[in-house]
N, C-alpha and C. Protein backbone atom coordinates (compact mmCIF):
# COMPACT_ATOMS: atom_id res chain seq x y z
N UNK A 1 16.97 -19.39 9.24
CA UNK A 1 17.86 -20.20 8.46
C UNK A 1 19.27 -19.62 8.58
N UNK A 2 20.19 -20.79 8.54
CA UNK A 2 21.91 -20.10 9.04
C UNK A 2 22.28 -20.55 7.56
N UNK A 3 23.36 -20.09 7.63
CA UNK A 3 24.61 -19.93 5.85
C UNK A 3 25.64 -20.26 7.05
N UNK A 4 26.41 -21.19 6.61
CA UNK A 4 28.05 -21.79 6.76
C UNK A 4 28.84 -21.62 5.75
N UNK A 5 29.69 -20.48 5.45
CA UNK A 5 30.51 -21.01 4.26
C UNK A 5 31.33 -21.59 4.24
N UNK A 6 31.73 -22.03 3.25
CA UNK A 6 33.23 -22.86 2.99
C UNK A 6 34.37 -22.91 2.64
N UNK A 7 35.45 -22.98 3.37
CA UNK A 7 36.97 -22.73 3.00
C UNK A 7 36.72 -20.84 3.12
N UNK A 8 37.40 -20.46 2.23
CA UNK A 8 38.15 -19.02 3.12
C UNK A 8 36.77 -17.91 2.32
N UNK A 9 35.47 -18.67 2.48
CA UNK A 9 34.39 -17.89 2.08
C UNK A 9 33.60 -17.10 3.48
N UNK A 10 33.52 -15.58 3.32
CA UNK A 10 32.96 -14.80 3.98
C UNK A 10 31.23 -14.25 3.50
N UNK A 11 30.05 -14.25 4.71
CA UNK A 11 29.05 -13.78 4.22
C UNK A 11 28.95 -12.75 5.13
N UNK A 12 28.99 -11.86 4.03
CA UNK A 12 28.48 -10.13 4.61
C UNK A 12 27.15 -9.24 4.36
N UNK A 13 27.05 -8.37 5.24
CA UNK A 13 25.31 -8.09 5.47
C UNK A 13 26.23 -6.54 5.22
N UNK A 14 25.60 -5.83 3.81
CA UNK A 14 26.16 -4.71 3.29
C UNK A 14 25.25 -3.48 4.22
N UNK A 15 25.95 -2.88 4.70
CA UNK A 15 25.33 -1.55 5.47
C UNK A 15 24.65 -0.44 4.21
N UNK A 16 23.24 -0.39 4.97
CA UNK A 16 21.99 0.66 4.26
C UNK A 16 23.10 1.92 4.76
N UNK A 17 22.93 2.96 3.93
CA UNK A 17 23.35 4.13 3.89
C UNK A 17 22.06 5.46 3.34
N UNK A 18 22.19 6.45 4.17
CA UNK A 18 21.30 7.57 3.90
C UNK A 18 22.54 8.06 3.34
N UNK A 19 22.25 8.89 1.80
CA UNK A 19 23.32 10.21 1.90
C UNK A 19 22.34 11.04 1.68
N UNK A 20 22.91 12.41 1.88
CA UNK A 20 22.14 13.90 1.31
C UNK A 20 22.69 14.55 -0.06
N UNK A 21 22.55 14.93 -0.46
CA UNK A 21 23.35 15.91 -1.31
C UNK A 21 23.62 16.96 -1.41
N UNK A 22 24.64 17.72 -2.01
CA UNK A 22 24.99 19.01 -1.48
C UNK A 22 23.39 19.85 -1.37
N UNK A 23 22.51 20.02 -1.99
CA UNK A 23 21.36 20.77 -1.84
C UNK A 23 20.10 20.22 -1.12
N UNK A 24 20.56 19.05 -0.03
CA UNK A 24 19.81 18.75 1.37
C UNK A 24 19.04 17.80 0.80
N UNK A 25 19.14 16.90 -0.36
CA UNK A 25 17.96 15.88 -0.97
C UNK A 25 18.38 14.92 -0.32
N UNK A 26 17.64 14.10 0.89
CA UNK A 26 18.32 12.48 1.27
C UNK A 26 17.95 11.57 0.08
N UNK A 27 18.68 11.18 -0.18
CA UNK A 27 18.92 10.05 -1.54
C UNK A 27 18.76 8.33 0.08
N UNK A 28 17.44 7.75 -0.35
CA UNK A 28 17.21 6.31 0.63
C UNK A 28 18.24 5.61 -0.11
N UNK A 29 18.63 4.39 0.87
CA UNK A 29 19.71 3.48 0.28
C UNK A 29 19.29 2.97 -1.05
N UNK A 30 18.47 2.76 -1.38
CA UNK A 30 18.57 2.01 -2.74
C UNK A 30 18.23 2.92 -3.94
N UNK A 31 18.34 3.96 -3.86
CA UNK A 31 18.84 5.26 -4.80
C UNK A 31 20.34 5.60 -5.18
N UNK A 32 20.69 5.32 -3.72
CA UNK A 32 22.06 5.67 -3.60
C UNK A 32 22.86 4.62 -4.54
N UNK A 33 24.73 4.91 -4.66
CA UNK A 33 25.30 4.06 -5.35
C UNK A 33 25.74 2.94 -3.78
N UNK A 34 25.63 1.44 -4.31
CA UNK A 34 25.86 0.89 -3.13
C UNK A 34 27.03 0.64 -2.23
N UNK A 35 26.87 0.65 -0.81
CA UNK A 35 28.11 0.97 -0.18
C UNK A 35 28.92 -0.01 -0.24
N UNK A 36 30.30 0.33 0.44
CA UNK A 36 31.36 -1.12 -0.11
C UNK A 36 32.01 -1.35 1.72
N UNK A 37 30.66 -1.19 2.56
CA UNK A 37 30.98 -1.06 3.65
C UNK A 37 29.95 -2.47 4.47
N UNK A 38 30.52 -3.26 5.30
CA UNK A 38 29.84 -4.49 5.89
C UNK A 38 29.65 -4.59 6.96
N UNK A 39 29.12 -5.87 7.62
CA UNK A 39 29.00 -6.57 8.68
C UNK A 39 29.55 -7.98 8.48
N UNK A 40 30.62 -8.51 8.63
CA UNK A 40 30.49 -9.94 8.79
C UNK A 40 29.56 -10.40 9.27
N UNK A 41 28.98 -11.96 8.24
CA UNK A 41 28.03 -12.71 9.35
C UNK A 41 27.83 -14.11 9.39
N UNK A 42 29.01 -14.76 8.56
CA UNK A 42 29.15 -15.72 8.92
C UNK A 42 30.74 -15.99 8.35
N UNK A 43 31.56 -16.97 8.75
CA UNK A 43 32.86 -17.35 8.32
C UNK A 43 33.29 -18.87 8.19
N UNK A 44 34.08 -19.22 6.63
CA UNK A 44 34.64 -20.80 6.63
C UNK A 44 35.22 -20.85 7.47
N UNK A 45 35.95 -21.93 7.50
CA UNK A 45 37.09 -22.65 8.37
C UNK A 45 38.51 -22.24 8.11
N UNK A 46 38.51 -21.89 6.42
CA UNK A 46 40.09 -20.95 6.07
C UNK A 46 39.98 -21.37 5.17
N UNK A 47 41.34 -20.92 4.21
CA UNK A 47 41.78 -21.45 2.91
C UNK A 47 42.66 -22.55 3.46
N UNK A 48 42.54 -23.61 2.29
CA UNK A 48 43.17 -24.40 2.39
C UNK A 48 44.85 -24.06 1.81
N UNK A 49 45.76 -24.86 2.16
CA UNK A 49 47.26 -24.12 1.28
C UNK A 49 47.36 -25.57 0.77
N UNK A 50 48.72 -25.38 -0.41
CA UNK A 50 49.09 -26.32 -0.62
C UNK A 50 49.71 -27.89 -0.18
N UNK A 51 50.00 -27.35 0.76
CA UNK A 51 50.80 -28.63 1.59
C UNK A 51 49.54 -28.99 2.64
N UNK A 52 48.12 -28.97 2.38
CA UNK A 52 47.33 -29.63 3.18
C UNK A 52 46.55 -28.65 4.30
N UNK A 53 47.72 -27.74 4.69
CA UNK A 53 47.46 -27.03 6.37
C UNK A 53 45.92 -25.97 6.29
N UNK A 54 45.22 -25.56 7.17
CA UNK A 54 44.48 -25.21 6.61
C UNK A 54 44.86 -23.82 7.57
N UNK A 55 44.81 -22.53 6.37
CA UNK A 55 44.91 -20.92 7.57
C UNK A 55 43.90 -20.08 7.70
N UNK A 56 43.93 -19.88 8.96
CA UNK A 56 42.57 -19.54 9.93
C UNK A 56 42.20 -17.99 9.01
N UNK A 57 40.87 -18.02 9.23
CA UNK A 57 40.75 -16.50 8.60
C UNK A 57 40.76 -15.40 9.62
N UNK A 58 40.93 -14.57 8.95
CA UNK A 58 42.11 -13.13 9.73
C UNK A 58 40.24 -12.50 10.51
N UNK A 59 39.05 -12.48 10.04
CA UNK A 59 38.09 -11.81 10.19
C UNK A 59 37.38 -12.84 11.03
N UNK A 60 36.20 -12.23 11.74
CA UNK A 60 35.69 -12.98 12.36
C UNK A 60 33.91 -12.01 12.57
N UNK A 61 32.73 -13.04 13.09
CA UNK A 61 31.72 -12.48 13.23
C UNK A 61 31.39 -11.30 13.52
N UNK A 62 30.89 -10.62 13.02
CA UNK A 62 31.09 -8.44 13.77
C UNK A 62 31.66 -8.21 13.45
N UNK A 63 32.81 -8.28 12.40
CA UNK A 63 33.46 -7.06 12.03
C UNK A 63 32.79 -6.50 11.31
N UNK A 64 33.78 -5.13 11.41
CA UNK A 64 32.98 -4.37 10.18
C UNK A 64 33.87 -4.50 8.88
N UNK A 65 33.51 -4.49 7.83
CA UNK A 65 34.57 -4.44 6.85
C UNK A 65 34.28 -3.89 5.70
N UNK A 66 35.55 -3.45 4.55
CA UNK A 66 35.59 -2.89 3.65
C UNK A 66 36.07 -3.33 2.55
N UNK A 67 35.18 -3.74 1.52
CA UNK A 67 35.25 -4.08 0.58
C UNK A 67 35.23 -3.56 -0.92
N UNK A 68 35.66 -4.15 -2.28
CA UNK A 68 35.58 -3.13 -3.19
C UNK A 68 34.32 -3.02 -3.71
N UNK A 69 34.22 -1.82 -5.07
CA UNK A 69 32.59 -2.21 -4.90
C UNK A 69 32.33 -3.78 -5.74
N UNK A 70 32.92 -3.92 -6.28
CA UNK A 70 32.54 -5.76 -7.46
C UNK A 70 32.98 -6.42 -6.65
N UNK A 71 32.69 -6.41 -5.39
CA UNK A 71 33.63 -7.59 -4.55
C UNK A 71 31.92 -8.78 -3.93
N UNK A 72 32.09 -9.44 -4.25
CA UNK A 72 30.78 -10.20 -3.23
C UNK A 72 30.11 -10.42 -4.57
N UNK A 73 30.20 -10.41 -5.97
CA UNK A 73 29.08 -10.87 -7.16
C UNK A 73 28.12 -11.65 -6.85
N UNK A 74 28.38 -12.84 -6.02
CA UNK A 74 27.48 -13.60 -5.76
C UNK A 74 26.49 -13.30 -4.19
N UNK A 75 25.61 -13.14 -4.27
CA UNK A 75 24.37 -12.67 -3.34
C UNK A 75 23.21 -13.75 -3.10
N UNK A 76 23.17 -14.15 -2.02
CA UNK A 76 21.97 -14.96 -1.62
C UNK A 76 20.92 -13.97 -1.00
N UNK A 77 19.77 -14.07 -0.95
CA UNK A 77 18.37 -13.54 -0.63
C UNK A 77 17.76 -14.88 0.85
N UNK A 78 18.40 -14.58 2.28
CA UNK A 78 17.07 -15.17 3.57
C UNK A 78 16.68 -14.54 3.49
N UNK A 79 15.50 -14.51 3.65
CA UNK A 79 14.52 -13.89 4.25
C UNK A 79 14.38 -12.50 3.83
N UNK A 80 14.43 -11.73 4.98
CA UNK A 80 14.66 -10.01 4.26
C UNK A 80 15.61 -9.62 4.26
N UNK A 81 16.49 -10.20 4.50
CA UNK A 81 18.25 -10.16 3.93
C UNK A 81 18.80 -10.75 2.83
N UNK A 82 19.17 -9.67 2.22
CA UNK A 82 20.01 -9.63 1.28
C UNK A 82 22.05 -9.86 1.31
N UNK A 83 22.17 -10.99 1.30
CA UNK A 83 24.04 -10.92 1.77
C UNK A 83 24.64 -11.60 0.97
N UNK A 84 26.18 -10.71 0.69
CA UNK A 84 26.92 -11.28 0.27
C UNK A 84 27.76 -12.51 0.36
N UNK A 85 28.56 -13.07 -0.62
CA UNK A 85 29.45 -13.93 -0.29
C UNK A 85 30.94 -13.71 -1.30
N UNK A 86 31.34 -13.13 -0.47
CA UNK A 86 33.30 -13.21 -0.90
C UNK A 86 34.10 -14.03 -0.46
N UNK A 87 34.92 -13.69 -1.31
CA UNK A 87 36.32 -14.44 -0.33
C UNK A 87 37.09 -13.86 0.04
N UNK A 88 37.36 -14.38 1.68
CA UNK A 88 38.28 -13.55 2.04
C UNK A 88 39.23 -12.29 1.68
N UNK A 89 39.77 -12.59 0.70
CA UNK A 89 40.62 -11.99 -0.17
C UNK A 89 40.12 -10.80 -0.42
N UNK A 90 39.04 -10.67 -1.13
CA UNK A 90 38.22 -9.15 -1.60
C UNK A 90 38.47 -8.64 -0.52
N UNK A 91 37.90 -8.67 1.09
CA UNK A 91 38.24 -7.82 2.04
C UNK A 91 39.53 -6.90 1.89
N UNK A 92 39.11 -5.63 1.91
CA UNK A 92 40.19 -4.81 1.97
C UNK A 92 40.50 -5.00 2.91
N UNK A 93 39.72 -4.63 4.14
CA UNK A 93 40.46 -4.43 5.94
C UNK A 93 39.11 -4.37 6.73
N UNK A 94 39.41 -4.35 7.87
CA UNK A 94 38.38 -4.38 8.98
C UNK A 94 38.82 -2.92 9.56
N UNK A 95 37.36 -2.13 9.81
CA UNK A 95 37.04 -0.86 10.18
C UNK A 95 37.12 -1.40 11.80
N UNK A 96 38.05 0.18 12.13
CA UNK A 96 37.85 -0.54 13.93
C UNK A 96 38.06 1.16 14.57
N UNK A 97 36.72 0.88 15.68
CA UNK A 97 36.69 2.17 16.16
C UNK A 97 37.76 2.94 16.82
């Protein structure tokens, strides 16, 4: 099943994280506090502006991106994915190697 969002809505697939702690305990991702780190994986068409025009969004499929942590509230459940949906906007920036 595919997700299309709409207007300047982004769906992101939040990256699992191992941490350790200082005294070598791996804490599994869902122990951990959750990361504010992504995958784009799907993108609208843009925000619309006032005068009609519509502007392209700055992100695109694969990025990686960084978000705050309350950013994405709303969460859909495919399958065994779990992903967000923001808007554009929440994106802090795109991580680039």
């Amino acid at each position: 099943m595919n997700i299309r969002p709409l207007h300047d809505r982004v769906v992101v697939r939040r990256s699992e994280e191992e941490t350790t702690t200082a005294s070598g305990i791996v804490l599994p991702g869902s122990a951990a506090e959750k990361p504010n780190r992504g995958e784009v994986v799907a993108v609208g068409p843009g925000r619309v502006l006032n005068n009609g025009e519509v502007q392209a969004p700055s992100v695109k499929v694969g990025d990686k991106v960084l978000f705050g942590q309350y950013a994405g509230s709303n969460t859909v459940k495919l399958g065994d994915d779990e992903l967000l949906i923001m808007q554009e906007s929440e994106i802090y920036g795109v991580l680039e190697d």
